[in-house]
Structure formats: structure tokens, C-alpha cells
N, C-alpha and C. Protein backbone atom coordinates (compact mmCIF):
# COMPACT_ATOMS: atom_id res chain seq x y z
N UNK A 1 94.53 43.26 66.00
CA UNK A 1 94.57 43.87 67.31
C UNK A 1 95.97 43.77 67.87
N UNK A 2 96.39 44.95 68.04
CA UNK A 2 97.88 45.41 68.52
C UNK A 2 97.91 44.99 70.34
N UNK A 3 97.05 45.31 70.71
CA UNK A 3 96.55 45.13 72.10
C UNK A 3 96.70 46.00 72.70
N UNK A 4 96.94 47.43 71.79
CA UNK A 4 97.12 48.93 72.45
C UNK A 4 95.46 49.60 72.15
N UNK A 5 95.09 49.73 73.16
CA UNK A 5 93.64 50.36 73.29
C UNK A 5 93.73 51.94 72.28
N UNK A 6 92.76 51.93 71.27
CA UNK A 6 92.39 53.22 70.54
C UNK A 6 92.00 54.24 71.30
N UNK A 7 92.81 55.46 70.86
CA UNK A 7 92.33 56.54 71.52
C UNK A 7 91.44 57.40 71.41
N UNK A 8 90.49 57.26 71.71
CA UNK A 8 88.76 57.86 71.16
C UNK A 8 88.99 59.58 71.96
N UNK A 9 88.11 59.87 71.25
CA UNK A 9 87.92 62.00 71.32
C UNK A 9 86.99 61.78 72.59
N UNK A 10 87.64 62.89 73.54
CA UNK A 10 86.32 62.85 74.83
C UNK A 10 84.35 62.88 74.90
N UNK A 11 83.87 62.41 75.21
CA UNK A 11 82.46 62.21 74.99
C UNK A 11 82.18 63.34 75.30
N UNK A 12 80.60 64.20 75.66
CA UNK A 12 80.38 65.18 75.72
C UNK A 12 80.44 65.63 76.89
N UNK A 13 80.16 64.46 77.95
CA UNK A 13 80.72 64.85 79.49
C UNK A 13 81.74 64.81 80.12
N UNK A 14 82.51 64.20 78.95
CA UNK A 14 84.21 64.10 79.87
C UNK A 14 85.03 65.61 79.16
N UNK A 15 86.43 65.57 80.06
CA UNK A 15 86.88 66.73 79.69
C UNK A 15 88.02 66.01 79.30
N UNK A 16 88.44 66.86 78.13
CA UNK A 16 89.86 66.30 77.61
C UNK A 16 91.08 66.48 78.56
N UNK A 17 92.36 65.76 78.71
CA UNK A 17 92.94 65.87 79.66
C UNK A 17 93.68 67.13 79.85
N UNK A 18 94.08 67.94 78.64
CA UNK A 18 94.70 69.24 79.12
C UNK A 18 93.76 69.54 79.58
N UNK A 19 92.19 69.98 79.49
CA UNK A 19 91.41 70.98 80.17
C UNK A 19 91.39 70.83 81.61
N UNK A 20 91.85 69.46 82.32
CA UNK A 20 92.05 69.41 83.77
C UNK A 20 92.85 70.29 84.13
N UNK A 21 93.95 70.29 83.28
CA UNK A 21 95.41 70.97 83.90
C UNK A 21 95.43 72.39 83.49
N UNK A 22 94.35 72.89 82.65
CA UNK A 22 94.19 74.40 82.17
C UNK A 22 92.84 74.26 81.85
N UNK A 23 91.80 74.84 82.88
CA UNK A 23 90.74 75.29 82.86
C UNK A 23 90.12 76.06 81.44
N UNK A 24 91.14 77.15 81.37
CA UNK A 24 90.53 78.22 80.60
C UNK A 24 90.46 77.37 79.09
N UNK A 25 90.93 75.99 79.15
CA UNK A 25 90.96 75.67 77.49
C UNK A 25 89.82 74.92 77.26
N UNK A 26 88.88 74.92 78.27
CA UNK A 26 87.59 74.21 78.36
C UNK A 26 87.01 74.89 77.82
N UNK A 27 87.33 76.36 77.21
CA UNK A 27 86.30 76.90 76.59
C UNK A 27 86.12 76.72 75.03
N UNK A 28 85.26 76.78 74.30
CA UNK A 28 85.02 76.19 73.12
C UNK A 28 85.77 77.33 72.25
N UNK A 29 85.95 76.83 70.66
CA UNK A 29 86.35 77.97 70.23
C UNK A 29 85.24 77.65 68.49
N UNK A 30 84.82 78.36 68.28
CA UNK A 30 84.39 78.40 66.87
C UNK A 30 84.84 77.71 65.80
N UNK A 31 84.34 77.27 64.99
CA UNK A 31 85.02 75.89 63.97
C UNK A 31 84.87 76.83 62.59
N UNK A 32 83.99 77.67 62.43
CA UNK A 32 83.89 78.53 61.21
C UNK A 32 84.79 80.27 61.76
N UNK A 33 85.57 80.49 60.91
CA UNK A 33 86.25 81.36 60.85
C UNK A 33 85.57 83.00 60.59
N UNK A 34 85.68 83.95 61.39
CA UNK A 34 84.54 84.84 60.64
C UNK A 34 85.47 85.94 59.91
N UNK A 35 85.39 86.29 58.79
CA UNK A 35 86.45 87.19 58.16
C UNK A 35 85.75 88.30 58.03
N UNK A 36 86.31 89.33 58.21
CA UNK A 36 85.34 90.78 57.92
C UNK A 36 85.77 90.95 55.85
N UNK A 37 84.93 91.82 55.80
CA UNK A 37 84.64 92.30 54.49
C UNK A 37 85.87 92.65 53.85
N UNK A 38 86.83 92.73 52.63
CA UNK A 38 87.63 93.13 52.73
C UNK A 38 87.56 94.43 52.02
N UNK A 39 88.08 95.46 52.24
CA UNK A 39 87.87 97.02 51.36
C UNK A 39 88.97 97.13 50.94
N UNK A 40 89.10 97.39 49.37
CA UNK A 40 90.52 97.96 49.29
C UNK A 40 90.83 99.50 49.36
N UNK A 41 92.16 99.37 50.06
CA UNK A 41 92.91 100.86 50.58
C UNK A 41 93.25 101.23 49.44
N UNK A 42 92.91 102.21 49.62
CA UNK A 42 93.32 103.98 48.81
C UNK A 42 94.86 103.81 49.11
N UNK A 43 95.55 103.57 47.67
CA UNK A 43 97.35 103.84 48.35
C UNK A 43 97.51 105.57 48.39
N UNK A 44 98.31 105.63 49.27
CA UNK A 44 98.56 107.22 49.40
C UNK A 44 99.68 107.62 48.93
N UNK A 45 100.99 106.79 47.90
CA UNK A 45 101.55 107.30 47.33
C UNK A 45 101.51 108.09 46.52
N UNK A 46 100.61 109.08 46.63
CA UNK A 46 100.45 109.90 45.24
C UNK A 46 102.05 110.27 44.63
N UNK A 47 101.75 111.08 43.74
CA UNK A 47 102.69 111.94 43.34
C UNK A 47 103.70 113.14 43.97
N UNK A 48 102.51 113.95 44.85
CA UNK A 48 102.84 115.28 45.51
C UNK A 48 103.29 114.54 46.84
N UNK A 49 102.64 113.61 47.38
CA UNK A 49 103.80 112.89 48.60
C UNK A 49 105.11 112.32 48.56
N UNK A 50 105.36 111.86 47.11
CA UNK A 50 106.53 111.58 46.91
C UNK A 50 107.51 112.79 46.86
N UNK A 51 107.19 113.50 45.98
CA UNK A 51 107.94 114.73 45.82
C UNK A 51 107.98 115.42 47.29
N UNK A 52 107.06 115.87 48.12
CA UNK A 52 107.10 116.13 49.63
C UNK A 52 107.99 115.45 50.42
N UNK A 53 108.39 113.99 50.36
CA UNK A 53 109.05 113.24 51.28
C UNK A 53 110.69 113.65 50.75
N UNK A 54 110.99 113.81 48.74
CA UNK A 54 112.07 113.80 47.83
C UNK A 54 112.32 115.32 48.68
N UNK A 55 111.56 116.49 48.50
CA UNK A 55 111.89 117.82 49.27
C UNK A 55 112.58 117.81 50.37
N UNK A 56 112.00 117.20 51.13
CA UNK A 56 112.06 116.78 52.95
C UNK A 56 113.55 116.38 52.95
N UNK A 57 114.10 115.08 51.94
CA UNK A 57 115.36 114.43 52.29
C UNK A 57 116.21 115.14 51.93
N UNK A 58 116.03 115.95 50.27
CA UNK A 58 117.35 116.45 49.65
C UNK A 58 117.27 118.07 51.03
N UNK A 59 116.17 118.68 51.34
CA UNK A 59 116.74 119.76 52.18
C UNK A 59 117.83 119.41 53.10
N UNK A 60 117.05 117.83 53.89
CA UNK A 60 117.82 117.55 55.04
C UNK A 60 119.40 117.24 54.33
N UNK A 61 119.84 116.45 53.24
CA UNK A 61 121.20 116.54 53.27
C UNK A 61 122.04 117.48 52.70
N UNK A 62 121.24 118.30 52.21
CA UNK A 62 121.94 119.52 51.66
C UNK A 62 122.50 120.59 53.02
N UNK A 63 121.38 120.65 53.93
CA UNK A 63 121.91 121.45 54.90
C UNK A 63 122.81 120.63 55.76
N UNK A 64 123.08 119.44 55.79
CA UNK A 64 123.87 118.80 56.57
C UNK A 64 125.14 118.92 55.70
N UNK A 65 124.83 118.79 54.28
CA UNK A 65 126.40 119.13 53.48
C UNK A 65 126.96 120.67 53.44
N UNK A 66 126.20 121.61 53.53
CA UNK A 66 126.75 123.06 53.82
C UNK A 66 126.92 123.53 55.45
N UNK A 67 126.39 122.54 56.66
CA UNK A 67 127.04 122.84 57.44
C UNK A 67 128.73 121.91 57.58
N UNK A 68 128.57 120.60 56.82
CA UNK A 68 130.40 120.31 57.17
C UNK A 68 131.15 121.44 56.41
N UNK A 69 130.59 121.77 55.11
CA UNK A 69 131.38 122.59 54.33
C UNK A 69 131.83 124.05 55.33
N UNK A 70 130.89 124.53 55.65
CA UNK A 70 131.27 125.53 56.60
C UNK A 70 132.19 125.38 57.97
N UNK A 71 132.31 124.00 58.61
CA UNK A 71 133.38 123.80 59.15
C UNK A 71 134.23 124.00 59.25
N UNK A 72 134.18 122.75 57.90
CA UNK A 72 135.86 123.05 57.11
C UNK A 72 136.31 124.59 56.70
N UNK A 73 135.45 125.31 56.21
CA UNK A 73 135.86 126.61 55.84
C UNK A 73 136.80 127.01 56.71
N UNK A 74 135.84 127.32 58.07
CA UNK A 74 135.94 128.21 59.33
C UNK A 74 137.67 127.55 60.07
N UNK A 75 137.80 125.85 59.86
CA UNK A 75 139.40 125.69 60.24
C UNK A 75 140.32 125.57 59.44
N UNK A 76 139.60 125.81 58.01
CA UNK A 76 140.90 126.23 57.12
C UNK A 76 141.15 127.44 57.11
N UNK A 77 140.15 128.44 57.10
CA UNK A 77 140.61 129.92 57.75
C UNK A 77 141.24 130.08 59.00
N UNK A 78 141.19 129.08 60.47
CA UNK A 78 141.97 129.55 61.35
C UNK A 78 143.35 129.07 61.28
N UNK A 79 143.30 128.13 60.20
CA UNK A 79 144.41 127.62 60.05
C UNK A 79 145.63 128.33 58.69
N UNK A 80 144.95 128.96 58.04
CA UNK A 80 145.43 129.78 57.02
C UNK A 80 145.78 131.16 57.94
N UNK A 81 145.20 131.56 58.99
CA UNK A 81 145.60 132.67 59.68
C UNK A 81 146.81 132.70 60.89
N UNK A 82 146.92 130.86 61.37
CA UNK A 82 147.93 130.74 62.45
C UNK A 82 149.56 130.79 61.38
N UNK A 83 149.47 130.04 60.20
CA UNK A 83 150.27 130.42 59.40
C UNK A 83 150.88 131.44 58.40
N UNK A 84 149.60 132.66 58.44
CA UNK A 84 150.32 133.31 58.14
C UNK A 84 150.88 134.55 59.12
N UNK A 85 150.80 134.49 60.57
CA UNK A 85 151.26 134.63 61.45
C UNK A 85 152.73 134.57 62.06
N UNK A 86 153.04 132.67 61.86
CA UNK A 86 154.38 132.42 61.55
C UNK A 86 155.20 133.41 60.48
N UNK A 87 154.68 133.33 59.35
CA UNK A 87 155.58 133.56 58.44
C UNK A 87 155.99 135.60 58.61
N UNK A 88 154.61 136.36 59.35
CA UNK A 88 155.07 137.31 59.78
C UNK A 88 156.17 137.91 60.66
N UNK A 89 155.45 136.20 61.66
CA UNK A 89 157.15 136.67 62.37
C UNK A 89 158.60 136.59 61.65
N UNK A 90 158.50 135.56 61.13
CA UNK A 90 159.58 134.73 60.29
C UNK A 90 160.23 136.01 59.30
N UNK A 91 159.73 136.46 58.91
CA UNK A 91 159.54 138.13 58.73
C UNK A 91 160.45 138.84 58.99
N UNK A 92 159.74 139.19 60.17
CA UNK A 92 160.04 140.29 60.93
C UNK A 92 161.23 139.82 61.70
N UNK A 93 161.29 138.77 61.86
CA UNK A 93 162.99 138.01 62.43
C UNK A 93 164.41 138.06 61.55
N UNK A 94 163.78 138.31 59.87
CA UNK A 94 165.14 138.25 58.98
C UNK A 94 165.47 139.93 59.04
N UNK A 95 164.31 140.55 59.02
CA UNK A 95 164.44 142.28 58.69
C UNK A 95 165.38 142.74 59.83
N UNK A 96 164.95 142.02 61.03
CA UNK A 96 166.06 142.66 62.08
C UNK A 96 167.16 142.18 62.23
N UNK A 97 167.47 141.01 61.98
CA UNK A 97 169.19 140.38 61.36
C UNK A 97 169.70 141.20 60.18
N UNK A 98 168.83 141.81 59.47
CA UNK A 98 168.97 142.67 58.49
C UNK A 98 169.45 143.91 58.67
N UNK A 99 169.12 144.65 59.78
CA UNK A 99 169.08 145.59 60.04
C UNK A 99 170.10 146.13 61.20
N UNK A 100 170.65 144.96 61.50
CA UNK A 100 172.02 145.27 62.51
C UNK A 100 173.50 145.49 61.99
């Protein structure tokens, strides 16, 4: 004997001491677990969903790769056109030193 009193489980009329300080834990809870049935799932990876999702992605980056491509087109054409602009003038600036 330590002379520290054992700590015994509450009798059936006392309440354990959290349940003073939280009511709602006075309520009992079930000691057996109830598990439902288990069914096994149907996986839905088929085949044709894979290929559906493979469709879905390569459209999406293909059209995302032919719209940068078309970008680029559209400012290498405005940019192939501001230069050859220059060089018209550039041109047309020697012909008339030329021509005096």
C-alpha cells in the first residue's frame, strides 16, 4: 500500500467526472461496432473511358499547341511585313540619290 487511493470506474449512479463538465458525454455509446455489408465496386476504368479521357487531353493540348503556333505565325508575319517596309524605303532612298 502506496497510500494513494485506487481509482475505481464510476458505479452505475455516479457520473464520471467529464460528464459533469459536458453533459452530452453522458450519453452511452455502443461497445459493438456495426459494419454494413461490404459490396464490391464495379471499377469504371474500362477501356473506352480511358481512351475518352486520352481523346479529351490530347484534343485539349493540341488546340492549345496550334493556337501558340498561330500567334507566333501572325507576329512573325507582322514582323516580316514592318521589315520589309524598311527596306522599301531604304530603297526608294538610294534610287533617288541615284537619280539626281
Amino acid at each position: 500500500q502506496s497510500g494513494v487511493a485506487e481509482r475505481q470506474p464510476p458505479g452505475p449512479g455516479m457520473l464520471h467526472p467529464t460528464m459533469r463538465v459536458f453533459p452530452r458525454a453522458a450519453r452511452g455509446f455502443s461497445t459493438v461496432a456495426v459494419t454494413p455489408p461490404v459490396t464490391p465496386k464495379k471499377s469504371k476504368n474500362t477501356f473506352t473511358s480511358r481512351l475518352k479521357a486520352f481523346s479529351l487531353g490530347f484534343t485539349a493540348a493540341s488546340l492549345g499547341g496550334f493556337g501558340l503556333a498561330y500567334q507566333q505565325l501572325q507576329a512573325s508575319a507582322a514582323e516580316m511585313m514592318t521589315e520589309i517596309e524598311k527596306v522599301e524605303r531604304r530603297q526608294a532612298e538610294l534610287e533617288e540619290k541615284l537619280n539626281r
